[in-house]
PDB file of N, CA and C in Angstrom:
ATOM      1  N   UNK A   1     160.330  99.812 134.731  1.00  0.00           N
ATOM      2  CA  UNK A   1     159.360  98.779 135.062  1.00  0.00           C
ATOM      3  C   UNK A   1     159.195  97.863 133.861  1.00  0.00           C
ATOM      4  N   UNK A   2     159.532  96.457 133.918  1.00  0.00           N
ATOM      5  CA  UNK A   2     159.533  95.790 133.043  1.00  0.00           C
ATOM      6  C   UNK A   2     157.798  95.228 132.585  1.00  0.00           C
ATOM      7  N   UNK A   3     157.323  94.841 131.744  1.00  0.00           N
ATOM      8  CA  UNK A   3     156.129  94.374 131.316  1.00  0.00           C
ATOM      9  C   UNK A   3     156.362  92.829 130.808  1.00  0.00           C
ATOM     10  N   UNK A   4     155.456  92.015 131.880  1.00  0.00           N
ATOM     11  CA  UNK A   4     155.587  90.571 131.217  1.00  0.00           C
ATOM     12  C   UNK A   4     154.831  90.175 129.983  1.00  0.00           C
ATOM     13  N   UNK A   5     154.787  88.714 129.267  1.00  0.00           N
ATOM     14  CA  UNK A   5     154.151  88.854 128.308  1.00  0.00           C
ATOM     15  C   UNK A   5     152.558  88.294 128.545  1.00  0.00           C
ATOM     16  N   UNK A   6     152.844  88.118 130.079  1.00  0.00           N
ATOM     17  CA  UNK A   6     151.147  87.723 130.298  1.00  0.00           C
ATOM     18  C   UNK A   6     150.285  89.014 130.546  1.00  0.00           C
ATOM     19  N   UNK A   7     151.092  90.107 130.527  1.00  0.00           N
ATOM     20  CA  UNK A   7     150.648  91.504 131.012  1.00  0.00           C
ATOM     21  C   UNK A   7     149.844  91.874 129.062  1.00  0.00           C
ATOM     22  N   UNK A   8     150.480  91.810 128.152  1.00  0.00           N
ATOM     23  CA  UNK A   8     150.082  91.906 126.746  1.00  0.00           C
ATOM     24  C   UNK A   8     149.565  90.951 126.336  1.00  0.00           C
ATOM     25  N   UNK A   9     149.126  89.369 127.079  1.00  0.00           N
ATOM     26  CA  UNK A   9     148.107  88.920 126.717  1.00  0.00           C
ATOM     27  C   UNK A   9     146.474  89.013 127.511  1.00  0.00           C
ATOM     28  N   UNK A  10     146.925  89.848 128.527  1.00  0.00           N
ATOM     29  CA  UNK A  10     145.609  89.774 129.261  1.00  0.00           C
ATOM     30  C   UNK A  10     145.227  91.237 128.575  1.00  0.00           C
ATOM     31  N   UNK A  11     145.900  91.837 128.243  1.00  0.00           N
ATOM     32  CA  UNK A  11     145.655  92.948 126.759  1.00  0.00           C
ATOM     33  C   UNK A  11     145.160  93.408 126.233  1.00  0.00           C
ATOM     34  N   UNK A  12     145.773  92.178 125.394  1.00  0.00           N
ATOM     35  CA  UNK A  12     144.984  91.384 123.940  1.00  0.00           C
ATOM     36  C   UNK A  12     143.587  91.044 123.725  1.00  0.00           C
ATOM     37  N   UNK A  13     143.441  90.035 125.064  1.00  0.00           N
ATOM     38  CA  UNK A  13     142.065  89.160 125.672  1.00  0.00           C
ATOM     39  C   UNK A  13     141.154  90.356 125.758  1.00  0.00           C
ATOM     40  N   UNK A  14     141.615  91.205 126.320  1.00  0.00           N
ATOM     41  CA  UNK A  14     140.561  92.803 127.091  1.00  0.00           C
ATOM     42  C   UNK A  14     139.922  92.845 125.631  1.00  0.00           C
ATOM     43  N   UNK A  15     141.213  93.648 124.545  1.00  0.00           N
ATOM     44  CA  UNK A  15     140.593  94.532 123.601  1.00  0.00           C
ATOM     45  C   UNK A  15     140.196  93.755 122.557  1.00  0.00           C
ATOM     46  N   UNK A  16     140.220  92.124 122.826  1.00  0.00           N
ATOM     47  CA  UNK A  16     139.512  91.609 121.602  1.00  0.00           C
ATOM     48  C   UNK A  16     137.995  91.447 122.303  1.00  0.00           C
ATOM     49  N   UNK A  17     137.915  91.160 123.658  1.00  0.00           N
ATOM     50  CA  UNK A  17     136.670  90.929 124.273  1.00  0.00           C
ATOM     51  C   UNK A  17     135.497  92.437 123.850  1.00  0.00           C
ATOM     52  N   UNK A  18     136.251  93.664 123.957  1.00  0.00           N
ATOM     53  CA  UNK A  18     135.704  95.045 123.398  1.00  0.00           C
ATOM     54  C   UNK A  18     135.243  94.670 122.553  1.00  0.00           C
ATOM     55  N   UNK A  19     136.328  94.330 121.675  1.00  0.00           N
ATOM     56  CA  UNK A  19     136.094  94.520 119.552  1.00  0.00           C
ATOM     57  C   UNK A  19     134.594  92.926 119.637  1.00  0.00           C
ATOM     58  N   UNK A  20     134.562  92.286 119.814  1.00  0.00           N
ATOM     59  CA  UNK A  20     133.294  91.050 119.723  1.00  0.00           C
ATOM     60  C   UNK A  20     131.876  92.149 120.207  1.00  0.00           C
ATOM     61  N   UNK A  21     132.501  92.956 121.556  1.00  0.00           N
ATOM     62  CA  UNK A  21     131.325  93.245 122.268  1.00  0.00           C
ATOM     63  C   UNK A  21     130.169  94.681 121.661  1.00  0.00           C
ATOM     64  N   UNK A  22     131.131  95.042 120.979  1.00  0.00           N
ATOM     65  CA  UNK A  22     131.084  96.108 119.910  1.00  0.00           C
ATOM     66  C   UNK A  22     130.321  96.161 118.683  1.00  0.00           C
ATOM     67  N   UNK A  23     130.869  94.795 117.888  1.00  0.00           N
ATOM     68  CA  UNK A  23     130.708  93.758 117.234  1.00  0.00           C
ATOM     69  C   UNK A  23     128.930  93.465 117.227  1.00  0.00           C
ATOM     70  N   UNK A  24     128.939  93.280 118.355  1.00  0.00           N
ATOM     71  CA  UNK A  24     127.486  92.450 118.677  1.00  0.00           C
ATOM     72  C   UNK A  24     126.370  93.544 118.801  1.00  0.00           C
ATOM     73  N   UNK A  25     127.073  94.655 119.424  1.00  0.00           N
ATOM     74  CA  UNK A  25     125.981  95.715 119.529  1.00  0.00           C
ATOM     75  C   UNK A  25     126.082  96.292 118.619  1.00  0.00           C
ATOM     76  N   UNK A  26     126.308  96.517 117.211  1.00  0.00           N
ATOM     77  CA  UNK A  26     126.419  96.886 115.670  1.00  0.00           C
ATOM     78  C   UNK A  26     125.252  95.852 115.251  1.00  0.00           C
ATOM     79  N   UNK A  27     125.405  95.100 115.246  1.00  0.00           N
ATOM     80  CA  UNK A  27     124.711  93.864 114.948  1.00  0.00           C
ATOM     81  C   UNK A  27     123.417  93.540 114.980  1.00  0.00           C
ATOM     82  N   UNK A  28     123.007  93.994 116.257  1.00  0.00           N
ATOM     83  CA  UNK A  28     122.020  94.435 117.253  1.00  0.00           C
ATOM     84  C   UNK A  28     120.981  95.423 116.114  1.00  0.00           C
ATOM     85  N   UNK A  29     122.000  96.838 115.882  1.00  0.00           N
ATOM     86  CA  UNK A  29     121.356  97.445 115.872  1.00  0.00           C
ATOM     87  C   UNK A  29     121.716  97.831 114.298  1.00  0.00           C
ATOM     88  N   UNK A  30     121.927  97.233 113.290  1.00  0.00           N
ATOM     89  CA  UNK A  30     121.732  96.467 112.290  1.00  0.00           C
ATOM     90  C   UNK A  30     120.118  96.339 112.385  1.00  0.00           C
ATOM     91  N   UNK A  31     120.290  94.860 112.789  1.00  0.00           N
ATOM     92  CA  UNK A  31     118.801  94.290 112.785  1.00  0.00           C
ATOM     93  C   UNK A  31     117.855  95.018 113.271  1.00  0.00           C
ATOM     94  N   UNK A  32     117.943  95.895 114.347  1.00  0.00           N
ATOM     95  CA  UNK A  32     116.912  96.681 114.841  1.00  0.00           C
ATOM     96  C   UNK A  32     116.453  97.711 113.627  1.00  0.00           C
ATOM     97  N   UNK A  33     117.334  98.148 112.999  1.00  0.00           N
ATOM     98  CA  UNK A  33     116.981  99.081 112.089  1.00  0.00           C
ATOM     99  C   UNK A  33     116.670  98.719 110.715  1.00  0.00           C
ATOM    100  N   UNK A  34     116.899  97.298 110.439  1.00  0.00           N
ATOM    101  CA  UNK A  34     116.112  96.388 109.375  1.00  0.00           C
ATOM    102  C   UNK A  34     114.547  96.083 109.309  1.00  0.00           C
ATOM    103  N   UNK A  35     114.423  95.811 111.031  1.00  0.00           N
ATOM    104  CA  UNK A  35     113.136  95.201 111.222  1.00  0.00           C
ATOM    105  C   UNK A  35     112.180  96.653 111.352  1.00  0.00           C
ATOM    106  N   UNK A  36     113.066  98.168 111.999  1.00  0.00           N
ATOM    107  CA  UNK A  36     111.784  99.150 111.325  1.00  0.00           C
ATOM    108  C   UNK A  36     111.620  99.328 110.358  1.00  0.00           C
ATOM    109  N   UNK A  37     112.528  99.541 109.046  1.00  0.00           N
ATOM    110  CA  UNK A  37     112.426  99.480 107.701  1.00  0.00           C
ATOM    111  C   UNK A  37     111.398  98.643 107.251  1.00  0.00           C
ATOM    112  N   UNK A  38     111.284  97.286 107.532  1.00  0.00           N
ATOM    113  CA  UNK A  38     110.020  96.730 107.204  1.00  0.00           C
ATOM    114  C   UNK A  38     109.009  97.153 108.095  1.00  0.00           C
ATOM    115  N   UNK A  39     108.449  97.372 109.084  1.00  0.00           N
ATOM    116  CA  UNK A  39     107.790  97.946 109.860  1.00  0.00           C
ATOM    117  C   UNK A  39     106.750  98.761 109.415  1.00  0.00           C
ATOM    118  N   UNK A  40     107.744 100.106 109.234  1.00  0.00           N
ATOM    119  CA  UNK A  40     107.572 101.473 108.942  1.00  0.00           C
ATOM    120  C   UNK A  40     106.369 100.904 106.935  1.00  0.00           C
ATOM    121  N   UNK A  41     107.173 100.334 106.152  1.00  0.00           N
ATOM    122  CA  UNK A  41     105.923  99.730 105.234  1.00  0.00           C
ATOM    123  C   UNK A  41     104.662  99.642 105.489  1.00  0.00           C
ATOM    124  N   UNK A  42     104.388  99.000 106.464  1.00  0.00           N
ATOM    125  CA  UNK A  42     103.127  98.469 106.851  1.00  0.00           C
ATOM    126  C   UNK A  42     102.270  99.786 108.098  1.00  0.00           C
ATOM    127  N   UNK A  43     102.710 100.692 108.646  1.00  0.00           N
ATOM    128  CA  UNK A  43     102.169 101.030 109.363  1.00  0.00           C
ATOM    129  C   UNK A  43     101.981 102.935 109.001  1.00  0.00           C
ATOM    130  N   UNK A  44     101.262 103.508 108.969  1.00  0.00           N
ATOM    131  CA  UNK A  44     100.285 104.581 108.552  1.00  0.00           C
ATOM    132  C   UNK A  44     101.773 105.439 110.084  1.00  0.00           C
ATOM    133  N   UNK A  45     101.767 106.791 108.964  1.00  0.00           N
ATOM    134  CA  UNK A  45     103.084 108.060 109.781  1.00  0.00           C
ATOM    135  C   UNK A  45     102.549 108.275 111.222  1.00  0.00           C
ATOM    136  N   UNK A  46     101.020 108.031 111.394  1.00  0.00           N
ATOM    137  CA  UNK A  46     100.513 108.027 113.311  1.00  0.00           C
ATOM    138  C   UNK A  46     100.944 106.902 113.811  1.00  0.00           C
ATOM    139  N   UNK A  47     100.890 106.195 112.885  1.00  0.00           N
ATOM    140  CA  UNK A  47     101.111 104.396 113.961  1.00  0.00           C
ATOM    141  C   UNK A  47     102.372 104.523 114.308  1.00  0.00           C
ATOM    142  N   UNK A  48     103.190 104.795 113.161  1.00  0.00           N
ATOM    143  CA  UNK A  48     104.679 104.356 113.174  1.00  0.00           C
ATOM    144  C   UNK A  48     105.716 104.757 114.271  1.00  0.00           C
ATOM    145  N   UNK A  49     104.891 106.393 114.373  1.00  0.00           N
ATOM    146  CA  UNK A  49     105.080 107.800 115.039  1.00  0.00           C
ATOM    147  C   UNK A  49     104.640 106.906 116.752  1.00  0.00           C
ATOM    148  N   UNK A  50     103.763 106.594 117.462  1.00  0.00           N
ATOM    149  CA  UNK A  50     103.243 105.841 117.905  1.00  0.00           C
ATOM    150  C   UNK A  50     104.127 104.938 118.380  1.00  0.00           C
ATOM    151  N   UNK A  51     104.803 104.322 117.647  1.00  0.00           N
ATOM    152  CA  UNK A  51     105.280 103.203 117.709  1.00  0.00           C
ATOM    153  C   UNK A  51     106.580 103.551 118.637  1.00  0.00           C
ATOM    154  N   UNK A  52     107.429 104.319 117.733  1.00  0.00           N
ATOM    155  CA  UNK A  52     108.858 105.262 118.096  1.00  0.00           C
ATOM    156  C   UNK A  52     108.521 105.801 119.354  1.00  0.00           C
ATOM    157  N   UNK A  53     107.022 106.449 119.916  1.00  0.00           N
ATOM    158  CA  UNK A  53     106.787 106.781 121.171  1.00  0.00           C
ATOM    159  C   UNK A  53     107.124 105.769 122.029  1.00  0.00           C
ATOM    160  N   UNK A  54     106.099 104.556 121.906  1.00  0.00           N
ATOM    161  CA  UNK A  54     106.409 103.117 122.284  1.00  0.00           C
ATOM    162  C   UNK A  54     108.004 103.227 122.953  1.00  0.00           C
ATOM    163  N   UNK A  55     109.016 103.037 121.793  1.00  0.00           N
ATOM    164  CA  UNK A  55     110.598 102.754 121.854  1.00  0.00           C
ATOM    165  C   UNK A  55     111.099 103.540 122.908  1.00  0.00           C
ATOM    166  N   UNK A  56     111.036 105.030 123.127  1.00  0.00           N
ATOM    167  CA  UNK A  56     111.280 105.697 124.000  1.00  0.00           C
ATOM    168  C   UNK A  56     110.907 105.453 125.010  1.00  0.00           C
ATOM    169  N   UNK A  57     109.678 105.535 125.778  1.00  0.00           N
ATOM    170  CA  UNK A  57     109.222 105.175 126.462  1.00  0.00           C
ATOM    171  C   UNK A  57     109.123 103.552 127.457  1.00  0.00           C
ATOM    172  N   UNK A  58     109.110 102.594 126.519  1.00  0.00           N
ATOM    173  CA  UNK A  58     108.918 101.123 127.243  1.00  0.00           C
ATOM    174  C   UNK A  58     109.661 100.028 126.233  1.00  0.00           C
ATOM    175  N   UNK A  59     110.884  99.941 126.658  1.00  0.00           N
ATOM    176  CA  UNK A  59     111.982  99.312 125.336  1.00  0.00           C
ATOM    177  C   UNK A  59     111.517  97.726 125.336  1.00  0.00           C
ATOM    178  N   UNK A  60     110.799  97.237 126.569  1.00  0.00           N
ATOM    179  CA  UNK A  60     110.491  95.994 126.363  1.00  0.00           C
ATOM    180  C   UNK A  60     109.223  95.547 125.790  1.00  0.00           C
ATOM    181  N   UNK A  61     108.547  96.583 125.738  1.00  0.00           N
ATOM    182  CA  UNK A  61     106.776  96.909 125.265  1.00  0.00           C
ATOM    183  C   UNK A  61     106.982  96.827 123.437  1.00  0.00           C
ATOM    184  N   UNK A  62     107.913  98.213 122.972  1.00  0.00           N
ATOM    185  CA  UNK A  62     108.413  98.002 121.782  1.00  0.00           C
ATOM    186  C   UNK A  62     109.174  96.525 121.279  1.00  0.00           C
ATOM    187  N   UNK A  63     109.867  96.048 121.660  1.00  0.00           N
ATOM    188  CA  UNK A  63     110.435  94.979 121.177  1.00  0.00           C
ATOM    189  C   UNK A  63     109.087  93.868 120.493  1.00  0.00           C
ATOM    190  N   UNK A  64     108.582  93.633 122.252  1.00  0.00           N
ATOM    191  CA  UNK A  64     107.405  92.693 121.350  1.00  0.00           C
ATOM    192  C   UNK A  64     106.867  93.160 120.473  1.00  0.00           C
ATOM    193  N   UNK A  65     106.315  94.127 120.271  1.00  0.00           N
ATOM    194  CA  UNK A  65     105.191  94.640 119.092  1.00  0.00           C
ATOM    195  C   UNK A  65     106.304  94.668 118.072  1.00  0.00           C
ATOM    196  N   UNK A  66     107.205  95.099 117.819  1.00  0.00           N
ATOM    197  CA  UNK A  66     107.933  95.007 117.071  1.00  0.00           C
ATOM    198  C   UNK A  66     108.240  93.337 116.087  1.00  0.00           C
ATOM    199  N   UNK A  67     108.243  92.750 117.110  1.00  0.00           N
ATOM    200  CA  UNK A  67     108.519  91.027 116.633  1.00  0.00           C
ATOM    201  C   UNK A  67     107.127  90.819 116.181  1.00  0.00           C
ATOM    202  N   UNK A  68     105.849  91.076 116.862  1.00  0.00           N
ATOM    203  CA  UNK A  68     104.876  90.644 116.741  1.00  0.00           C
ATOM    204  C   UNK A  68     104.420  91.192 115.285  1.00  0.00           C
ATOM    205  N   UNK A  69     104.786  92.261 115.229  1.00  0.00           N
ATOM    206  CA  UNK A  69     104.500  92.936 113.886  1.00  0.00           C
ATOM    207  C   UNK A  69     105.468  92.439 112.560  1.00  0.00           C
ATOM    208  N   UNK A  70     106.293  92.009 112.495  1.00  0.00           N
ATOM    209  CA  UNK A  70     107.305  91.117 111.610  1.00  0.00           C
ATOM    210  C   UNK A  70     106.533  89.931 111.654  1.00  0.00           C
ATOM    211  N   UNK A  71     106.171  89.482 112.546  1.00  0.00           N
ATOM    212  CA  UNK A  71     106.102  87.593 112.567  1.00  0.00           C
ATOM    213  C   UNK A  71     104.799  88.147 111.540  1.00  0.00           C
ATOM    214  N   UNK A  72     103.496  88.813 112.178  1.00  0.00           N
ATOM    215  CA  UNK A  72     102.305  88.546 111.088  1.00  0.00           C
ATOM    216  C   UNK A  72     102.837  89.404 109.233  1.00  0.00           C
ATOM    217  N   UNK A  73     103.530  90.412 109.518  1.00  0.00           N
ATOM    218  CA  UNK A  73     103.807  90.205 108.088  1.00  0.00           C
ATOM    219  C   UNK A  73     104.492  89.102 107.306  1.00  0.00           C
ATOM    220  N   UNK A  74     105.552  88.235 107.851  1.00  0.00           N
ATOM    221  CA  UNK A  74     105.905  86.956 107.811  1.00  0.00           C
ATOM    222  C   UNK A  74     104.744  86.059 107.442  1.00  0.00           C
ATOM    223  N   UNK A  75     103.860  86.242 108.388  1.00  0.00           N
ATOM    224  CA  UNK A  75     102.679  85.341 107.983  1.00  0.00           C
ATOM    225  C   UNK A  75     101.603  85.666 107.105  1.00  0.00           C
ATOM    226  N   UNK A  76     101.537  86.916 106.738  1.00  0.00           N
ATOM    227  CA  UNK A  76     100.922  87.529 105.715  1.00  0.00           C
ATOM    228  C   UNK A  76      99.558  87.928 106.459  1.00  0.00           C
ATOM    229  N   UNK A  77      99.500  88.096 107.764  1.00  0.00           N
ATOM    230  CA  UNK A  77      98.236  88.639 108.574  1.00  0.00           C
ATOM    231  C   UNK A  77      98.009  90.093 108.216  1.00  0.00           C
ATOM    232  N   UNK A  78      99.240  91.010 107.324  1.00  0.00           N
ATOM    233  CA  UNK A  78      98.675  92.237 107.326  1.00  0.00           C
ATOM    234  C   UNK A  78      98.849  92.165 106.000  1.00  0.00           C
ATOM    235  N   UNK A  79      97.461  93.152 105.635  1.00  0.00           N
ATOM    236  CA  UNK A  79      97.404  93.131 103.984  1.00  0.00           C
ATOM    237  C   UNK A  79      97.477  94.762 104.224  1.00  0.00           C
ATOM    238  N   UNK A  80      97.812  95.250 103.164  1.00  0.00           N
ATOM    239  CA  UNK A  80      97.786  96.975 103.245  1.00  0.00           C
ATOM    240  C   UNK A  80      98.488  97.507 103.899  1.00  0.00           C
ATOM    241  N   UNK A  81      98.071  98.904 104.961  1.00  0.00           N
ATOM    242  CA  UNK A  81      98.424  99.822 105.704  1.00  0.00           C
ATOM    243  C   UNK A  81      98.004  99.189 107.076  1.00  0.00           C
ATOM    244  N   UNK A  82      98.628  99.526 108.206  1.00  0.00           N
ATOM    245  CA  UNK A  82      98.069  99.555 109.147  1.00  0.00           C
ATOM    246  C   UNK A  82      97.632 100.521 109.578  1.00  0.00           C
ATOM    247  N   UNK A  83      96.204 101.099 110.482  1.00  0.00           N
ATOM    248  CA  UNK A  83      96.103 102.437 110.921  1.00  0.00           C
ATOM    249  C   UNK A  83      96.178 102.770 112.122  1.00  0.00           C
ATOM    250  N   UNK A  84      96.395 103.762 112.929  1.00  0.00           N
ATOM    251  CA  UNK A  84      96.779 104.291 113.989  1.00  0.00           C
ATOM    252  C   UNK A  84      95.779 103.628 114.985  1.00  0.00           C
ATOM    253  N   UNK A  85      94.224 103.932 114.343  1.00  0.00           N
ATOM    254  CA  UNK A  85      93.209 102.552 115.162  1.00  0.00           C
ATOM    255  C   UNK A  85      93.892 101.331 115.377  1.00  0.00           C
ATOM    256  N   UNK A  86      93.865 100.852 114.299  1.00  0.00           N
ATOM    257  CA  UNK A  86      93.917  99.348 114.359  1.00  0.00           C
ATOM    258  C   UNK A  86      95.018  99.313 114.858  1.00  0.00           C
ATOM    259  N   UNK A  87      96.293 100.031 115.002  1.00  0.00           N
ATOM    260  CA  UNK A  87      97.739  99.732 115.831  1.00  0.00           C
ATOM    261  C   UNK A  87      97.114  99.857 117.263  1.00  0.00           C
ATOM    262  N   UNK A  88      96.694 101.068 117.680  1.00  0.00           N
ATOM    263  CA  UNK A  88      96.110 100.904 119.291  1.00  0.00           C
ATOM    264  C   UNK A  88      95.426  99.930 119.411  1.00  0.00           C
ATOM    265  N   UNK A  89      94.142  98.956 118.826  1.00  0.00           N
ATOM    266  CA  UNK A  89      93.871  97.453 118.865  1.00  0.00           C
ATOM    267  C   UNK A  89      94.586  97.106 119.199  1.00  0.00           C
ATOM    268  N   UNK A  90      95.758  96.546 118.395  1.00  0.00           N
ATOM    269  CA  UNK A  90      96.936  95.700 118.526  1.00  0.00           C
ATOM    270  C   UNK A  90      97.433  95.968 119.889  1.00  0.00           C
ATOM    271  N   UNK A  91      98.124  97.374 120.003  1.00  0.00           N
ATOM    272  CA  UNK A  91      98.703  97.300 121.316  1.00  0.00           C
ATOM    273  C   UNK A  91      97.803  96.764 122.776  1.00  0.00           C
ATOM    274  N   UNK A  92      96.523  97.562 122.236  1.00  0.00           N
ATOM    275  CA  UNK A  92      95.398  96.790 123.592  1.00  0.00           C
ATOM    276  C   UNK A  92      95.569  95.280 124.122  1.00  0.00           C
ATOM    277  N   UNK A  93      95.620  94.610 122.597  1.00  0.00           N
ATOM    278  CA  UNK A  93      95.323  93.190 123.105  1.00  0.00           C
ATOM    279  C   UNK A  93      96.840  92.670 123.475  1.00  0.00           C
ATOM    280  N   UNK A  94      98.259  93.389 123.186  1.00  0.00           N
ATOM    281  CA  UNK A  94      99.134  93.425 123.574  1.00  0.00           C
ATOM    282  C   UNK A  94      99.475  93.369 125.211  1.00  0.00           C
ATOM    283  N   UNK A  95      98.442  94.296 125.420  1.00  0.00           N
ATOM    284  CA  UNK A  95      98.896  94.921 127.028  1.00  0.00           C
ATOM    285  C   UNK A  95      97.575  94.807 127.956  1.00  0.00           C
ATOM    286  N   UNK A  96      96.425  93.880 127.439  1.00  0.00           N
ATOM    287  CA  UNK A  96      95.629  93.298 128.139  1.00  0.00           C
ATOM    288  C   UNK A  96      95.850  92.867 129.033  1.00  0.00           C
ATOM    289  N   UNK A  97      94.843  93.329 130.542  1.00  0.00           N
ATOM    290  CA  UNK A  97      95.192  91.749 131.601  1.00  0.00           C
ATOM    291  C   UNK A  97      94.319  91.641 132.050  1.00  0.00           C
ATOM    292  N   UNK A  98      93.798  90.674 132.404  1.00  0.00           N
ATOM    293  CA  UNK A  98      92.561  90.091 133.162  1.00  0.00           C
ATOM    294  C   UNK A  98      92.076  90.685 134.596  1.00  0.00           C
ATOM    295  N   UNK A  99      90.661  91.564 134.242  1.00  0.00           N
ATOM    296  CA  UNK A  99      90.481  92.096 135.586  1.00  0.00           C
ATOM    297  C   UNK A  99      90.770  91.154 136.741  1.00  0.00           C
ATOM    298  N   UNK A 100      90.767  92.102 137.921  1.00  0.00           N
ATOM    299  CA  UNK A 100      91.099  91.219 138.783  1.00  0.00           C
ATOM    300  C   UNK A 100      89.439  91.714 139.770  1.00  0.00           C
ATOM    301  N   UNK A 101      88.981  90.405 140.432  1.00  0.00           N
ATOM    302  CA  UNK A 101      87.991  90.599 141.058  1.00  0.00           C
ATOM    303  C   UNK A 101      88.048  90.762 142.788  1.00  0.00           C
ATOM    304  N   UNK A 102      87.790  90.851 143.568  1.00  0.00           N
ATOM    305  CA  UNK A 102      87.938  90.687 144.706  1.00  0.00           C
ATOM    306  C   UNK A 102      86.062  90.562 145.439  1.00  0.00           C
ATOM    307  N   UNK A 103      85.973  89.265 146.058  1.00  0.00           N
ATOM    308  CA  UNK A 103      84.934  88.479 146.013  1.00  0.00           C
ATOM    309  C   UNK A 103      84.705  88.494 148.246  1.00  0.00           C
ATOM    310  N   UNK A 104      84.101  89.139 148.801  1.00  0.00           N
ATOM    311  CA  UNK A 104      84.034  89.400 149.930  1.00  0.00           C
ATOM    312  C   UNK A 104      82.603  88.148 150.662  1.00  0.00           C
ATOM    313  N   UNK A 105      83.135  87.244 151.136  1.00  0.00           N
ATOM    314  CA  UNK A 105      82.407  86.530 151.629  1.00  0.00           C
ATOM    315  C   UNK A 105      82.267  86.767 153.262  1.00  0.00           C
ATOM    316  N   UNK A 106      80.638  86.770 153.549  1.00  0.00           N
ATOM    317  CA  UNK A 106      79.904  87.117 154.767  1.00  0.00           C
ATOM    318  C   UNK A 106      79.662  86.081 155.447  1.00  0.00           C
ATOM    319  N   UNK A 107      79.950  86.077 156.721  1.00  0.00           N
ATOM    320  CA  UNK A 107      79.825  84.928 157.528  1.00  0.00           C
ATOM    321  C   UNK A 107      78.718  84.841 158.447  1.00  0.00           C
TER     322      UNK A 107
END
C-alpha cells in the first residue's frame, strides 16, 4: 500500500495541531499555578484551604475569585493576611443574588 504525500501532510498538520494544543494547556496551567502562588501570600492556611475546596468543587466559582483576588492585590485593596472570615465575606458578596419577591395581587 503506497502512502501519498498528502497522507504525511495531513500528519504533520494533526501532530503539530497536538504539539500547539498541548502547548496551550501547559501554559494554562503555568499561569494557573503562578496566580495561586501569589494568592496563597495573601490568604490565612483556612482561606486558602477554602479556596482549593472552591477549585474542586465549582471551577467557574474559583476562577473568578481567583482573578478577583489578583486584580485587588494588583490594586493594593489587600493589606496583610486575609482571614477565613473575611474570605467567606468575599465569597458572599461574590455569590450574592437579589431576593426574589413574589407580590400576589387581590382582585
Amino acid at each position: 500500500m503506497a502512502y501519498s504525500g498528502n497522507d504525511n501532510a495531513e500528519a504533520d498538520s494533526e501532530e503539530n495541531r497536538i504539539k500547539k494544543a498541548l502547548a496551550k494547556q501547559l501554559k494554562a496551567m503555568q499561569i494557573e499555578e503562578q496566580k495561586k502562588q501569589i494568592v496563597r501570600k495573601f490568604l490565612d492556611s483556612d482561606a486558602y484551604e477554602r479556596l482549593m475546596n472552591i477549585r474542586i468543587a465549582n471551577q467557574e466559582l474559583y476562577a473568578q475569585l481567583l482573578d478577583l483576588l489578583i486584580a485587588m492585590i494588583q490594586n493594593r485593596q489587600i493589606k496583610g493576611v486575609i482571614s477565613d472570615a473575611e474570605f467567606k465575606g468575599l465569597l458572599a458578596q461574590l455569590t450574592a443574588r437579589p431576593e426574589s419577591s413574589i407580590h400576589i395581587i387581590h382582585k
